[in-house]
Protein backbone atom coordinates (compact mmCIF):
# COMPACT_ATOMS: atom_id res chain seq x y z
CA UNK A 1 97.32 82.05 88.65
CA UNK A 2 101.48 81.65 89.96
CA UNK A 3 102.97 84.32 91.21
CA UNK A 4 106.52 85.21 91.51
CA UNK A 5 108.13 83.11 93.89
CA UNK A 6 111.75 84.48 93.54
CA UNK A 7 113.74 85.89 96.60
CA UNK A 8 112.73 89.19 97.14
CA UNK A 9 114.93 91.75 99.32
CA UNK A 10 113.85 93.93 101.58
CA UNK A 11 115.18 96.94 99.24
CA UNK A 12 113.07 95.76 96.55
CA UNK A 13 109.42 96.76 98.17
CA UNK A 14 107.86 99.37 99.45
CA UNK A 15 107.34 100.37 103.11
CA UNK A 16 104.12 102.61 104.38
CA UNK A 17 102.62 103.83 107.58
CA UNK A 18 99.69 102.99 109.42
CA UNK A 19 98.56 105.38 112.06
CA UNK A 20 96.04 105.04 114.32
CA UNK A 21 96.31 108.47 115.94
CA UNK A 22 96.45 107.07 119.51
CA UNK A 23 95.56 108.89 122.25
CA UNK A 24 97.76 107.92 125.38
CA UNK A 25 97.22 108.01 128.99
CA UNK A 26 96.97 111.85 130.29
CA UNK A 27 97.09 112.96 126.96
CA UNK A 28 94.75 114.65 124.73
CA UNK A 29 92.68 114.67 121.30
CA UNK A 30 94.58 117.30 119.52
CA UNK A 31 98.18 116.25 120.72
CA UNK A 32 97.42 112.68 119.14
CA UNK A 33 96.66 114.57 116.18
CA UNK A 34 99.78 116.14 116.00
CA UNK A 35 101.83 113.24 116.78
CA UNK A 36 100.39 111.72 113.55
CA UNK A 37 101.19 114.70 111.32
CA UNK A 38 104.48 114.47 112.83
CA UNK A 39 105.14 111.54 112.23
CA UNK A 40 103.82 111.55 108.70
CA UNK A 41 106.29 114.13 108.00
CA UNK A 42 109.22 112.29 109.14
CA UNK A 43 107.85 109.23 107.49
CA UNK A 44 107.88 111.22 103.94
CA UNK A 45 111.72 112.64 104.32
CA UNK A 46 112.31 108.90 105.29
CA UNK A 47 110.93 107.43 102.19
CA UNK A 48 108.20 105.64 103.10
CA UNK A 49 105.80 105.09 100.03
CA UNK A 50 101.71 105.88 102.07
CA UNK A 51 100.38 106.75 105.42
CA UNK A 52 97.56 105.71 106.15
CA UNK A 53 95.04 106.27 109.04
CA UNK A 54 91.81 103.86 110.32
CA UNK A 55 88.22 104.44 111.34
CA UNK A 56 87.21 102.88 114.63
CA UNK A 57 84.64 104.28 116.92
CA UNK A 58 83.61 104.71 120.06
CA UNK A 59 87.75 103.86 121.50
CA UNK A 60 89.03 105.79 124.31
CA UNK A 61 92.54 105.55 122.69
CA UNK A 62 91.99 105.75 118.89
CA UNK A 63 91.39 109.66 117.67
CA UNK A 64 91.14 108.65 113.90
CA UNK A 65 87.22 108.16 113.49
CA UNK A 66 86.49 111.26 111.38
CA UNK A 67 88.87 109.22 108.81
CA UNK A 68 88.49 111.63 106.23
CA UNK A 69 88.74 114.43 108.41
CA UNK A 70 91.99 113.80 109.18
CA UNK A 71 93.54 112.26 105.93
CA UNK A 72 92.71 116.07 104.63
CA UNK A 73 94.46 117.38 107.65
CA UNK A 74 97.58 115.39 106.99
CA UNK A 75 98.06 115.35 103.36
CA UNK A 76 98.42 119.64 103.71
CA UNK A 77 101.12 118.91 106.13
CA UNK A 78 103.09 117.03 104.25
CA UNK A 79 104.16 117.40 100.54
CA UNK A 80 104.73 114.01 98.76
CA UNK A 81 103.49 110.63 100.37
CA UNK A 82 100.85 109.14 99.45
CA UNK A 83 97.88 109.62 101.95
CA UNK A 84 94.64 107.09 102.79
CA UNK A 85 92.89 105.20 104.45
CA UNK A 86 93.52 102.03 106.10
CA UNK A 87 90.69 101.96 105.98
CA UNK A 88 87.11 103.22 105.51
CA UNK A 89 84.60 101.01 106.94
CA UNK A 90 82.03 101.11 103.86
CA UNK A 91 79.19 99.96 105.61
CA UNK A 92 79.32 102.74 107.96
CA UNK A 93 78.67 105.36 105.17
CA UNK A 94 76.34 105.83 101.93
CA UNK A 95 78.76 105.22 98.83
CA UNK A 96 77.85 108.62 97.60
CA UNK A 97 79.57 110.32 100.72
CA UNK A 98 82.76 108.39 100.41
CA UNK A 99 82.92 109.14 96.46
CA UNK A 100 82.49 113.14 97.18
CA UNK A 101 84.77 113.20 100.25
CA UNK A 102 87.67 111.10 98.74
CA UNK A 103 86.94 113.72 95.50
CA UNK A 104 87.33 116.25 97.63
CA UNK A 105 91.05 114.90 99.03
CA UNK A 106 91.65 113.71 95.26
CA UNK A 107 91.08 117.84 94.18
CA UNK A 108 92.99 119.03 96.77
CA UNK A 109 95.88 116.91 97.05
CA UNK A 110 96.17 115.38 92.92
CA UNK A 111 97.94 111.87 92.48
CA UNK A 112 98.39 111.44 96.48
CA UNK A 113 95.13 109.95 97.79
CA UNK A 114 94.15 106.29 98.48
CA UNK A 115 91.10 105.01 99.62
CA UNK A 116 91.52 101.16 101.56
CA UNK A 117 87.85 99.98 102.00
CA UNK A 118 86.59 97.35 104.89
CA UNK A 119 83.48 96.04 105.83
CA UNK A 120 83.91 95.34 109.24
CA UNK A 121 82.38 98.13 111.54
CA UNK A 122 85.58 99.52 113.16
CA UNK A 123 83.90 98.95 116.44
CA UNK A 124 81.25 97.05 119.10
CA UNK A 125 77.86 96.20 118.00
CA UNK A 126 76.59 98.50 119.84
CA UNK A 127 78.17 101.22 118.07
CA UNK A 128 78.01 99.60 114.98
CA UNK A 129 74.14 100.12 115.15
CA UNK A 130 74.77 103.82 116.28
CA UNK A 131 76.56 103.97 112.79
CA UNK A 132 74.60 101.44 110.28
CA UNK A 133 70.95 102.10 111.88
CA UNK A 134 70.33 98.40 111.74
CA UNK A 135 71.93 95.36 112.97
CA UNK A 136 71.15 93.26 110.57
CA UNK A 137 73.74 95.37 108.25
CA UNK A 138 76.79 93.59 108.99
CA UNK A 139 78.90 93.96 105.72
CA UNK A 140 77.02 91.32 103.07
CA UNK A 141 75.94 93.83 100.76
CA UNK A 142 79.49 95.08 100.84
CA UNK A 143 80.19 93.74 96.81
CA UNK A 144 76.58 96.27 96.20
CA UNK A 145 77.82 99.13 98.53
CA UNK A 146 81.69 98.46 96.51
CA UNK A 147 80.07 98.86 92.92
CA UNK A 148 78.23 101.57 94.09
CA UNK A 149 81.22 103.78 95.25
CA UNK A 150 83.10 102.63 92.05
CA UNK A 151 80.24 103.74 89.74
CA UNK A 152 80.14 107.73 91.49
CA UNK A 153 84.14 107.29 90.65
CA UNK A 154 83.30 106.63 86.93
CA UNK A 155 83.65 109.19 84.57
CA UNK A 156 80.65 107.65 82.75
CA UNK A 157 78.47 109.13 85.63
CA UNK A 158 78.05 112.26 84.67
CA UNK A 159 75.07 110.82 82.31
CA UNK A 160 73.74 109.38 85.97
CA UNK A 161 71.09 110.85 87.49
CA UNK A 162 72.65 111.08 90.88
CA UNK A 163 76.38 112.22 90.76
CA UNK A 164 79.04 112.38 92.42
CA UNK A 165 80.97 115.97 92.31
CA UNK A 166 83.81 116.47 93.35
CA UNK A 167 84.58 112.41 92.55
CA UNK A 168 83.05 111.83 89.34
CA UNK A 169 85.92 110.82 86.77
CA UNK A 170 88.89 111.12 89.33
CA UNK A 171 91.61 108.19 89.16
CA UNK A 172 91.48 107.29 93.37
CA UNK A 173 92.96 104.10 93.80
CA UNK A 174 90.78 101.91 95.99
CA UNK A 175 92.45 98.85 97.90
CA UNK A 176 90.48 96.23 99.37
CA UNK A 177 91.34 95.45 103.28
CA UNK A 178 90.79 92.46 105.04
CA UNK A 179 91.73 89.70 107.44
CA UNK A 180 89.82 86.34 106.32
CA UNK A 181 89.61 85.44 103.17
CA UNK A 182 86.16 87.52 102.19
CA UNK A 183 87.85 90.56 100.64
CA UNK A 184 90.58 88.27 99.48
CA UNK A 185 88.62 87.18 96.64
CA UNK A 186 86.59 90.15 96.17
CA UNK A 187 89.77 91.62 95.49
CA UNK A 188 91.03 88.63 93.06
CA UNK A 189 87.40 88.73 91.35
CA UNK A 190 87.57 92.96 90.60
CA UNK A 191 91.34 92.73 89.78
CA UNK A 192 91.86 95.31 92.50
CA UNK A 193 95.08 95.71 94.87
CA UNK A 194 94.58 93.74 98.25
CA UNK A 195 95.89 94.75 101.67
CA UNK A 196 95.75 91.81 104.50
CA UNK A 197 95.97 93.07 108.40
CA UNK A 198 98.56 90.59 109.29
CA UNK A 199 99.35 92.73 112.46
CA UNK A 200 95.84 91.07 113.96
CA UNK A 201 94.97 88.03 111.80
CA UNK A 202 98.29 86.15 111.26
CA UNK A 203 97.11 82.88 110.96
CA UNK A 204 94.44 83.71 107.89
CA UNK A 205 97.69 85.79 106.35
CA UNK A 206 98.95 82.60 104.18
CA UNK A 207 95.39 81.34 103.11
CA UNK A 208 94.29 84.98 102.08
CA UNK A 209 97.19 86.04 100.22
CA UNK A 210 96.85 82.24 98.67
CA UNK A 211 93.09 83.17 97.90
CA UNK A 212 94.04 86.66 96.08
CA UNK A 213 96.68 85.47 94.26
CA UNK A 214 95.22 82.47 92.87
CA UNK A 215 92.09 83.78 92.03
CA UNK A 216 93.11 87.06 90.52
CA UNK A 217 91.72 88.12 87.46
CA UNK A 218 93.51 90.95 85.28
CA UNK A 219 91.48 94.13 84.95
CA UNK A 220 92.11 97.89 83.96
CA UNK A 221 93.66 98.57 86.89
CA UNK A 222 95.99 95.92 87.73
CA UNK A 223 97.15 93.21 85.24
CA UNK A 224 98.47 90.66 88.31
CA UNK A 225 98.05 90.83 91.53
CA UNK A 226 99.43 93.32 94.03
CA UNK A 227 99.22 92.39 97.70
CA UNK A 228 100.31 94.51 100.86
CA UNK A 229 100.91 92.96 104.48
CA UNK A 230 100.27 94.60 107.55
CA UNK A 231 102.37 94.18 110.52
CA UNK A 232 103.58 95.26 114.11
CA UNK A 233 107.11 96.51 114.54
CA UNK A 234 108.34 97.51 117.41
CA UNK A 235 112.26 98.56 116.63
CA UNK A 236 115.03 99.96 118.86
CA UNK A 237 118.31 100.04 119.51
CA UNK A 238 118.50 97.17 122.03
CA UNK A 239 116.61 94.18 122.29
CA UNK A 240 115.82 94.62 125.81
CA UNK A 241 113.86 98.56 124.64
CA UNK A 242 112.19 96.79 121.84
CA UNK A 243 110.48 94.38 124.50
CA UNK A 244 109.77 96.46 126.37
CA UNK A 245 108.27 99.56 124.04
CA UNK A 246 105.67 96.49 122.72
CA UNK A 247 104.24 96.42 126.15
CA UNK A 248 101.92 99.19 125.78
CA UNK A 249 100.46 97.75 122.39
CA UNK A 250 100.35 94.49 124.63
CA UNK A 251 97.96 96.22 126.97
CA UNK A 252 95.91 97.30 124.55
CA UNK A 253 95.13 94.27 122.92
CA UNK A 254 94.49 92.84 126.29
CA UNK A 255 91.85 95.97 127.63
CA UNK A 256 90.11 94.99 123.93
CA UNK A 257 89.65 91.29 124.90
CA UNK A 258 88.45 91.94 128.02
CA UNK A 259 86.17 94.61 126.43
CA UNK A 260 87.50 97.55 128.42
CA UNK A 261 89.34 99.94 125.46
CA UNK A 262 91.42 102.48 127.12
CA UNK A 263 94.31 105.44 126.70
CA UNK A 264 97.46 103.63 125.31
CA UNK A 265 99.18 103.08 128.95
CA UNK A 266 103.16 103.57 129.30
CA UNK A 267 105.36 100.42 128.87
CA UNK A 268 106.25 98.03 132.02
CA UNK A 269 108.98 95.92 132.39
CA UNK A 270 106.94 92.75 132.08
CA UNK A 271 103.60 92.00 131.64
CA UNK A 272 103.52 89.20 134.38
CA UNK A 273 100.99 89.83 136.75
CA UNK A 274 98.86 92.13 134.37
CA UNK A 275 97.39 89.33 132.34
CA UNK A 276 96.65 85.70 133.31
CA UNK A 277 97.87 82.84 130.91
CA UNK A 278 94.44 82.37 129.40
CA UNK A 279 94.81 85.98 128.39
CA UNK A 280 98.44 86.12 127.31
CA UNK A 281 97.88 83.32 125.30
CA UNK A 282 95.13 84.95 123.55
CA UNK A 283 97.08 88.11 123.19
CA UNK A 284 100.58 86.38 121.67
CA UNK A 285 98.39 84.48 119.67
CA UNK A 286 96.71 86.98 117.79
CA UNK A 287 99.99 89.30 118.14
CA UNK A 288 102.49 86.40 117.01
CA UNK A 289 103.31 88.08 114.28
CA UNK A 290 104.92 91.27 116.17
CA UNK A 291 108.34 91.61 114.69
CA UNK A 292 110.43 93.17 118.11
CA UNK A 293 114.06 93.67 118.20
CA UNK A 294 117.06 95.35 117.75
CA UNK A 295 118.00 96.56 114.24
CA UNK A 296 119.61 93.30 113.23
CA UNK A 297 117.19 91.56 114.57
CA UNK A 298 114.25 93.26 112.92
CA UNK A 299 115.93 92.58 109.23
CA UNK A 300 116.14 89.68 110.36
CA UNK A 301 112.88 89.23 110.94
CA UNK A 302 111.13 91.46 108.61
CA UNK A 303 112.98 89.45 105.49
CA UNK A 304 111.76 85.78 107.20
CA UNK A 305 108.12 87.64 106.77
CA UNK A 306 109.02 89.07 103.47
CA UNK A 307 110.20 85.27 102.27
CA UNK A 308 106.78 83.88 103.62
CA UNK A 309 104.25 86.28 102.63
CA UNK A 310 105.83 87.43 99.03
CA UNK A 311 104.73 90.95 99.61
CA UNK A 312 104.58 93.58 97.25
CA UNK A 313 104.55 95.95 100.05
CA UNK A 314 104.04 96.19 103.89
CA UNK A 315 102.47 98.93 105.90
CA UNK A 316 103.90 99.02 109.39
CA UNK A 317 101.56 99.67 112.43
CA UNK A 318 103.95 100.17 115.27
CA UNK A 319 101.56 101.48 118.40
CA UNK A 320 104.42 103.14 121.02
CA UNK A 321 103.24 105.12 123.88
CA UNK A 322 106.60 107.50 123.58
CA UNK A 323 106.14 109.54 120.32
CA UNK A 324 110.07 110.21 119.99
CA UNK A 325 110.33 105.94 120.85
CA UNK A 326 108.21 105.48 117.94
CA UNK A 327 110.07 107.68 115.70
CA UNK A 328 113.27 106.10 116.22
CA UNK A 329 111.14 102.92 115.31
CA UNK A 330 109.96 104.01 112.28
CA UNK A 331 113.54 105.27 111.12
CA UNK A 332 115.42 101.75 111.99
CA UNK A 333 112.87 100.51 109.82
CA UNK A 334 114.03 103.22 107.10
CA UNK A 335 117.62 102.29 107.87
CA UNK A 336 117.47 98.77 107.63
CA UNK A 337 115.23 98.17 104.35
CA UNK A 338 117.18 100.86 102.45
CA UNK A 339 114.79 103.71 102.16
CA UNK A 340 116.78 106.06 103.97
């Protein structure tokens, strides 16, 4: 199936938030959390479409693991923007869990809940098993687990023996999240909306979106395909800040590779002597799609990624140790695309 290939402008998609409540060196748990509902709040007067938190485990810097928890704790502080996950790791849960706690959020807060499925397990093996029970669950029954959760969501349920309540009947959309080309066309196959973490897989980005797109079969829910893009921004009012802010998202990636997770650490001046070129190329290849700049530069580069990927909509993940740094981010972001 073609898509549209016309020139699309940076005022003519949609913009969303992804948060993953990070915890920062010498800070704590609950000021994380209200960093997030913080910035949700500002991301809502901004214009900024969703906001959407992850599930990982078992990371020193990541506060975001009771997903649901915390999706329900910052859709009642804010009033309009859409709230979700980005996502739930399926395999981690029973189907019938997910269907009654996303009916839960769907009761509470009508017409503003999403619920972005993966199958990856948000964390090490090790606490994978802690999670799934067995290691030989690694995500293949994901299409089962999917239909599952879909058929609690059904109104038809309610002649089922086992049901769903609060869920049963509600209209929560689900988006499929990946970064290979697996939920690609599990996405294209359902006719469901598709959401490809380009902030950590850029080089599967093309072939995915490809794979969706090409694939995509018309259902009830959409009749062509609707893909969203993640990506890293880090934004600021000089180019030499905007380097320098990405630092801390740099170390990050780095403590993952070399398997020790930490706090998000401050920013440095140059990563040069932290990493060794083995590692830096690792990192700047899997971060290569970072868009870092100044404002011009940034709409600059965030219309280069729009012209390549043919988003419908991007969700930004911009990891910045300084909360009131990040904000400022966020809001170039809003100033530059039009949303604010």
């Amino acid at each position: 199936m073609n898509y549209d290939t016309s020139t699309k402008k940076l005022s003519d998609i949609s913009f969303s938030v992804l948060d993953l409540a990070s915890i920062i060196e010498g800070g704590t748990v609950s000021a994380a959390f209200h960093n997030t509902v913080n910035l949700a709040q500002h991301a809502e007067e901004w214009g900024y479409r969703r906001f959407w938190v992850a599930e990982h485990h078992s990371m020193p810097g990541i506060a975001s693991s009771a997903t649901s928890v915390l999706i329900g704790h910052v859709a009642g502080k804010t009033e309009r923007i859409r709230v979700g996950s980005g996502g739930i790791m399926l395999p981690n849960h029973a189907p019938l869990v997910i269907a009654e706690q996303f009916g839960t959020l769907e009761a509470m807060y009508p017409g503003r809940i999403d619920l972005g499925l993966g199958r990856a397990p948000g964390s090490d093996q090790y606490t994978a098993m802690a999670l799934r029970g067995d290691v030989r669950n690694n995500g293949q029954d994901f299409p089962e687990q999917l239909e599952q959760l879909r058929s609690y969501l059904s109104a038809d349920s309610k002649h089922n023996r086992v049901r769903a309540i609060p869920g049963e009947g509600q209209d929560i959309p689900i988006w499929l999240l990946g970064s290979s080309g697996f939920s690609a066309a599990l996405s294209a196959k359902l006719g469901l909306p598709f959401s490809f973490a380009s902030h950590f897989s850029p080089e599967n980005t093309k072939p995915a979106l490809a794979r969706y797109r090409n694939n995509f079969q018309p259902s009830d829910v959409l009749d062509k395909p609707h893909a969203m893009v993640g990506i890293n921004v880090f934004a600021a009012d000089t180019t030499e800040e905007a380097h320098k802010i990405a630092t801390s998202y740099q170390q990050q990636f780095l403590n993952l590779i070399r398997n020790t997770p930490g706090q998000m650490a401050p920013p440095v001046d140059s990563m040069e002597g932290l990493w060794t070129e083995y590692e830096k190329a690792i990192v700047m290849k899997q971060l290569n799609a970072s868009i870092i700049g100044n404002p011009e530069q940034v709409k600059e580069q965030l219309q280069a990624f729009l012209d390549e990927t043919q988003a419908d909509e991007m969700i930004i993940n911009s990891a910045i140790y300084d909360h009131g740094v990040r904000l400022r981010s966020y809001e170039i972001v809003a100033e530059i695309t039009g949303m604010k």
